[in-house]
C-alpha atoms as a PDB file:
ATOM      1  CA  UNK A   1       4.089 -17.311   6.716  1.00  0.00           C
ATOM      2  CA  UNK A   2       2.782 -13.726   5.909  1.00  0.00           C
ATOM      3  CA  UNK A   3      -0.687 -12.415   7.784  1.00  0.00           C
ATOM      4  CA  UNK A   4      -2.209 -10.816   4.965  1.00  0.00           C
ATOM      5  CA  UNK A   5      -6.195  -9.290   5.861  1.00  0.00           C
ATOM      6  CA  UNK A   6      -8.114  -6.880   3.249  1.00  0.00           C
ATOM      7  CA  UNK A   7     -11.013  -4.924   4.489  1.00  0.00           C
ATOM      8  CA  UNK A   8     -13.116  -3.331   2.105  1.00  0.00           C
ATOM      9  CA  UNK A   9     -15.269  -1.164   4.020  1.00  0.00           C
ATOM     10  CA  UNK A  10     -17.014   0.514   0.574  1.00  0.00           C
ATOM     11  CA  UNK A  11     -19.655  -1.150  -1.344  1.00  0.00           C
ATOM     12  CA  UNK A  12     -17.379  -1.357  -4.435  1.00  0.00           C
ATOM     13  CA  UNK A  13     -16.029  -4.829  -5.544  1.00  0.00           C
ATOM     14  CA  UNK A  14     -12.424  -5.572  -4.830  1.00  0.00           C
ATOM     15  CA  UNK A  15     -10.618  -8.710  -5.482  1.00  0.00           C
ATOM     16  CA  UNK A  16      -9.181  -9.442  -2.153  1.00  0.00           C
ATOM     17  CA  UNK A  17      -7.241 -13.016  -3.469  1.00  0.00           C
ATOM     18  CA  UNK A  18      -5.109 -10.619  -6.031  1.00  0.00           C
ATOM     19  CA  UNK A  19      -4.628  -7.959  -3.254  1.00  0.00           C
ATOM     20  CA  UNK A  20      -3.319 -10.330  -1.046  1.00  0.00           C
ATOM     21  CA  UNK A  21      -1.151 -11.952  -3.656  1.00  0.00           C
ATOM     22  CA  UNK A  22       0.426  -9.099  -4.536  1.00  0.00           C
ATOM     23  CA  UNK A  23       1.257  -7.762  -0.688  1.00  0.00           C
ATOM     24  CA  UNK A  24       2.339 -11.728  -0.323  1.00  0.00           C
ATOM     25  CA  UNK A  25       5.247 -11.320  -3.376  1.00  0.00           C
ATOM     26  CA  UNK A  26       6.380  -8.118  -2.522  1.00  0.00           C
ATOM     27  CA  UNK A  27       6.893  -9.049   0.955  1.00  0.00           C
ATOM     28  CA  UNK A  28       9.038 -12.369  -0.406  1.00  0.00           C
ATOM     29  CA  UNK A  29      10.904 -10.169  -2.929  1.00  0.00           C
ATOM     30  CA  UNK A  30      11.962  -8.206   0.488  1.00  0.00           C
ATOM     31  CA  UNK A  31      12.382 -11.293   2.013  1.00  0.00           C
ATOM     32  CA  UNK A  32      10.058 -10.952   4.983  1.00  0.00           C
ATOM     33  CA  UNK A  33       8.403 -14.300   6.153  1.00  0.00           C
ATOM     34  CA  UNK A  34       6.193 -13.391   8.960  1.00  0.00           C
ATOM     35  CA  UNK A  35       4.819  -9.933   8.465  1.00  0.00           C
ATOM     36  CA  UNK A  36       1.615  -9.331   9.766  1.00  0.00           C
ATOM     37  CA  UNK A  37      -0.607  -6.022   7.989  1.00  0.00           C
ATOM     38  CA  UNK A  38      -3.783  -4.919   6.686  1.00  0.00           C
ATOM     39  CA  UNK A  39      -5.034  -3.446   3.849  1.00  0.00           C
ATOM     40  CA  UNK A  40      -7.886  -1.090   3.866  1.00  0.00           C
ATOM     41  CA  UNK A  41      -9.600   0.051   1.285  1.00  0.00           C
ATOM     42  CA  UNK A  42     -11.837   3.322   2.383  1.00  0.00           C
ATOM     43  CA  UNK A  43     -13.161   6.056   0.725  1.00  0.00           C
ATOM     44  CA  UNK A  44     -12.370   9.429  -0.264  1.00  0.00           C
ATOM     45  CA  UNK A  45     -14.222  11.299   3.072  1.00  0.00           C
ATOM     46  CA  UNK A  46     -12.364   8.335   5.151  1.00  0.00           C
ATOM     47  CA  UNK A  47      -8.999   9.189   4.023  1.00  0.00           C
ATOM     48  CA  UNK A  48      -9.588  12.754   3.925  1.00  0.00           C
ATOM     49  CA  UNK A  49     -10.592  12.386   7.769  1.00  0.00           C
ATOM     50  CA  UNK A  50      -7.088  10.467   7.999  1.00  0.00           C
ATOM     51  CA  UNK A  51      -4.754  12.710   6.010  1.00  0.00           C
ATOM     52  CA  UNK A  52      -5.682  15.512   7.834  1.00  0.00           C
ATOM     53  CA  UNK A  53      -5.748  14.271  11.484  1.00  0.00           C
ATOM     54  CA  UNK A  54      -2.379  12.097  11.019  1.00  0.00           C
ATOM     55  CA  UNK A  55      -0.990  14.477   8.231  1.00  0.00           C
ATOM     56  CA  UNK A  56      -1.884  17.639   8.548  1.00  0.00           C
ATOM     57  CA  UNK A  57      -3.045  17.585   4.939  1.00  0.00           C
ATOM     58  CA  UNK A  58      -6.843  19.047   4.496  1.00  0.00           C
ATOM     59  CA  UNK A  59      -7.553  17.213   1.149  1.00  0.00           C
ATOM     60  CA  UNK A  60      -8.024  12.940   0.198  1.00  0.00           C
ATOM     61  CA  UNK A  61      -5.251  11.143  -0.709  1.00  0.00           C
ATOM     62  CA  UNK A  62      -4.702   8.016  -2.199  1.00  0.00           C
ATOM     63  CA  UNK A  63      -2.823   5.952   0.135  1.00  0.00           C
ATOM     64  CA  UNK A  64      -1.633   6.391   3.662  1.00  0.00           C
ATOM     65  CA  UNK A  65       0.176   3.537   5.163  1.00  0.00           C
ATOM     66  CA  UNK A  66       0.763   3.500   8.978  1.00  0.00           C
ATOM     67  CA  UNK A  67       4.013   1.683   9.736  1.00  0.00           C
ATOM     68  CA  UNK A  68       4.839   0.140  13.071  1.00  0.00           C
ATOM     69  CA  UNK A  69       8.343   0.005  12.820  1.00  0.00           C
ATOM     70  CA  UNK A  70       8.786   3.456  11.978  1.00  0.00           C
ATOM     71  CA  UNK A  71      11.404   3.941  15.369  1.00  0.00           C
ATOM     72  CA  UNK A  72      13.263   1.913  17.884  1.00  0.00           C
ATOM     73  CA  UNK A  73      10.067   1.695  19.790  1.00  0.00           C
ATOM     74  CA  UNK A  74       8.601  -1.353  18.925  1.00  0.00           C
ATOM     75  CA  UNK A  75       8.360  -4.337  20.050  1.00  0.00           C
ATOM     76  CA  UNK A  76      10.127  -7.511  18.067  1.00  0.00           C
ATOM     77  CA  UNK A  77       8.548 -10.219  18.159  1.00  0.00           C
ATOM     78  CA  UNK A  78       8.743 -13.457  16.287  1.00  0.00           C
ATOM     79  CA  UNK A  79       6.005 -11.923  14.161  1.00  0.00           C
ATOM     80  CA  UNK A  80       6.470  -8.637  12.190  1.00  0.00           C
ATOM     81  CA  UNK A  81       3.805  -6.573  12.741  1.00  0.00           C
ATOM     82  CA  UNK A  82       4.343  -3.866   9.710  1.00  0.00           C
ATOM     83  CA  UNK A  83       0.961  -1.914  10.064  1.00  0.00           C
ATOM     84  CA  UNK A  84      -1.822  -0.788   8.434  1.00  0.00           C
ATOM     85  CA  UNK A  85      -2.318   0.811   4.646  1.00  0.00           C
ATOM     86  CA  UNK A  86      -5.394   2.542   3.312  1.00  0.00           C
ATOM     87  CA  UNK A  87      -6.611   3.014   0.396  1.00  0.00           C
ATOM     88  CA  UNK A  88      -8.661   5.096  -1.418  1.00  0.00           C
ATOM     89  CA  UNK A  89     -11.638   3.117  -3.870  1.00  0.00           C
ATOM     90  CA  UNK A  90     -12.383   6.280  -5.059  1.00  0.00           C
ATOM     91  CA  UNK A  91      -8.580   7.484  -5.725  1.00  0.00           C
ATOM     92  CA  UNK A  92      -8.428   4.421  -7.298  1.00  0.00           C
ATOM     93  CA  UNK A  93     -10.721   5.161 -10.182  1.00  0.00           C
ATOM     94  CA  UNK A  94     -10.014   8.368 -10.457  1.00  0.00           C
ATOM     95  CA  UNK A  95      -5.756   7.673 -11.393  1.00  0.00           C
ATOM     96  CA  UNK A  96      -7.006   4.567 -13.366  1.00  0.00           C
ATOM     97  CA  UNK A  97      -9.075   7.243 -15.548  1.00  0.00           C
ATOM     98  CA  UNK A  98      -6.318  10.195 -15.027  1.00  0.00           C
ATOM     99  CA  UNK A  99      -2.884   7.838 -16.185  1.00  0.00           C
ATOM    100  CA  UNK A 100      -5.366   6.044 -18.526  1.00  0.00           C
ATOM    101  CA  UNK A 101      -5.045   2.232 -17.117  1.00  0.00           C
ATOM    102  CA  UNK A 102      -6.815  -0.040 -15.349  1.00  0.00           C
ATOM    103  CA  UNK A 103      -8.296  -0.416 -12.079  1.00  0.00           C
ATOM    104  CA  UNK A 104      -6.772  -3.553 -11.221  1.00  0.00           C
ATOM    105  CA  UNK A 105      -2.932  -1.503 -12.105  1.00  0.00           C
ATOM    106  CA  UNK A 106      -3.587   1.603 -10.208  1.00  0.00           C
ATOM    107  CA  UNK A 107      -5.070  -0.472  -6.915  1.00  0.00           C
ATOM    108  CA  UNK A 108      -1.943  -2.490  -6.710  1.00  0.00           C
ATOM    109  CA  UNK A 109       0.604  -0.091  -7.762  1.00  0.00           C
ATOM    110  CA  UNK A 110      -0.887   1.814  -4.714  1.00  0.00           C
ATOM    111  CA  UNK A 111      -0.880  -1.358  -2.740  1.00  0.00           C
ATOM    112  CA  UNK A 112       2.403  -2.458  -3.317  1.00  0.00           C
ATOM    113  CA  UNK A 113       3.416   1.483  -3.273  1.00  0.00           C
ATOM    114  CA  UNK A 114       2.319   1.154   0.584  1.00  0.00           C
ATOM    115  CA  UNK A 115       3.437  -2.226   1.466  1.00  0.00           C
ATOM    116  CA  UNK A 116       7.210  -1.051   0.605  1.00  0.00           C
ATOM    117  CA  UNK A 117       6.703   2.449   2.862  1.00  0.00           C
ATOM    118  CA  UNK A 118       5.745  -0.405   6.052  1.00  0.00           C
ATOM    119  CA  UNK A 119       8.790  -1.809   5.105  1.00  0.00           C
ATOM    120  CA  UNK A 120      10.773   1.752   5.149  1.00  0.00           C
ATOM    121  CA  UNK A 121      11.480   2.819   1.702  1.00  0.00           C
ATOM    122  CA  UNK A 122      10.197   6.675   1.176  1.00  0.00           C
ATOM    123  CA  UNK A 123      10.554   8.985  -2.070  1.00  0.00           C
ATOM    124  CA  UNK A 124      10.868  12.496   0.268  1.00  0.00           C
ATOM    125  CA  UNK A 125      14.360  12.589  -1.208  1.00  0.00           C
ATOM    126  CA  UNK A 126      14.935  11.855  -5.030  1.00  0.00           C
ATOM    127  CA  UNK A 127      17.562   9.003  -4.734  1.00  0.00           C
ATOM    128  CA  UNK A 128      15.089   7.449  -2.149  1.00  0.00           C
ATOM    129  CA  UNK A 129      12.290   8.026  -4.493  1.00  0.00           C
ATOM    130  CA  UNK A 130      14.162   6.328  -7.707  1.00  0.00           C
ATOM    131  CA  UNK A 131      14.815   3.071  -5.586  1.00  0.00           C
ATOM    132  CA  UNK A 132      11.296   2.915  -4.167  1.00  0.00           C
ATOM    133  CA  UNK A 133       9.750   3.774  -7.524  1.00  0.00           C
ATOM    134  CA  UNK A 134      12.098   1.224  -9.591  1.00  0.00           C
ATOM    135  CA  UNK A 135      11.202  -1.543  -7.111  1.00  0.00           C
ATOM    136  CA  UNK A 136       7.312  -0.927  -7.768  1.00  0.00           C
ATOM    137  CA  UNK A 137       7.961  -0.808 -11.206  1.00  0.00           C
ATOM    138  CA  UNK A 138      10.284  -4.442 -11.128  1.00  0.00           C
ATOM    139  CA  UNK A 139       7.584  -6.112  -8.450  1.00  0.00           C
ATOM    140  CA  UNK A 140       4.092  -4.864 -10.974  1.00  0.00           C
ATOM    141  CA  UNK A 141       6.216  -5.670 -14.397  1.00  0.00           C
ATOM    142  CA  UNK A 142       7.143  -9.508 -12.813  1.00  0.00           C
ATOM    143  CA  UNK A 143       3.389  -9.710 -11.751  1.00  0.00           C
ATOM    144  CA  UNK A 144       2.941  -8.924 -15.588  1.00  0.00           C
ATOM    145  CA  UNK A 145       0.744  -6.211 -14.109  1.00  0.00           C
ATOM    146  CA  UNK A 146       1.786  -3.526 -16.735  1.00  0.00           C
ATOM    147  CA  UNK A 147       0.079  -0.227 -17.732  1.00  0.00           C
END
């Protein structure tokens, strides 16, 4: 069984039952029984504070996901501890409005979009980025979570 938490830490409503259903079906569709993560939702000064100290990058982002088994240095245990992901509330609104859908599509394309990076996919390099993007698109369209 998956170890799901979502911290809101804004003052804007989130609904943390469809959060964690959606972090619980992409981690089935990639087969993982027993990860263990967190999803944060921040705002726009927190991640800026966290893109640029972990990053390098000076400017807010929209989500930053901080994967534990990122190298050989873990630990395995029986549990998978995949890490943390942030997220930005105000990002959020500001995509919905931008790529003209809803709140409730942009929030979990970006938290499904940093549940697969804990798991390892990436989209530095384009053939990486199709796979990743395709499997967002297949896990959102089967949650009938659609533009």
């Amino acid at each position: 069984m998956n170890k799901i938490e979502i911290i809101n830490q804004t003052n804007e409503k989130v609904d943390k039952e469809s959060l964690k259903k959606i972090v619980d079906y992409t981690l089935a569709k990639e087969q993982v029984k027993n990860g263990v993560l967190n999803v944060i939702i921040i705002d726009n000064d927190m991640i800026h504070k966290l893109n640029k100290e972990y990053r390098g990058i000076d400017r807010p982002t929209d989500v930053i996901s901080f994967a534990l088994e990122d190298d050989d240095t873990f630990i395995k245990l029986d549990e998978r501890i995949l890490g943390d992901i942030y997220i930005s509330i105000d990002k959020v609104y500001e995509q919905a409005k931008e790529y003209d859908h809803s709140f409730k599509r942009e929030i979990s394309f970006l938290t499904v979009h940093g549940v697969l990076h804990l798991l390892g996919y990436d989209h530095m390099v384009k053939e990486e980025e199709i796979t990743m993007f395709n499997k967002q698109d297949e896990i959102l369209e089967e949650l009938k979570i659609t533009r």
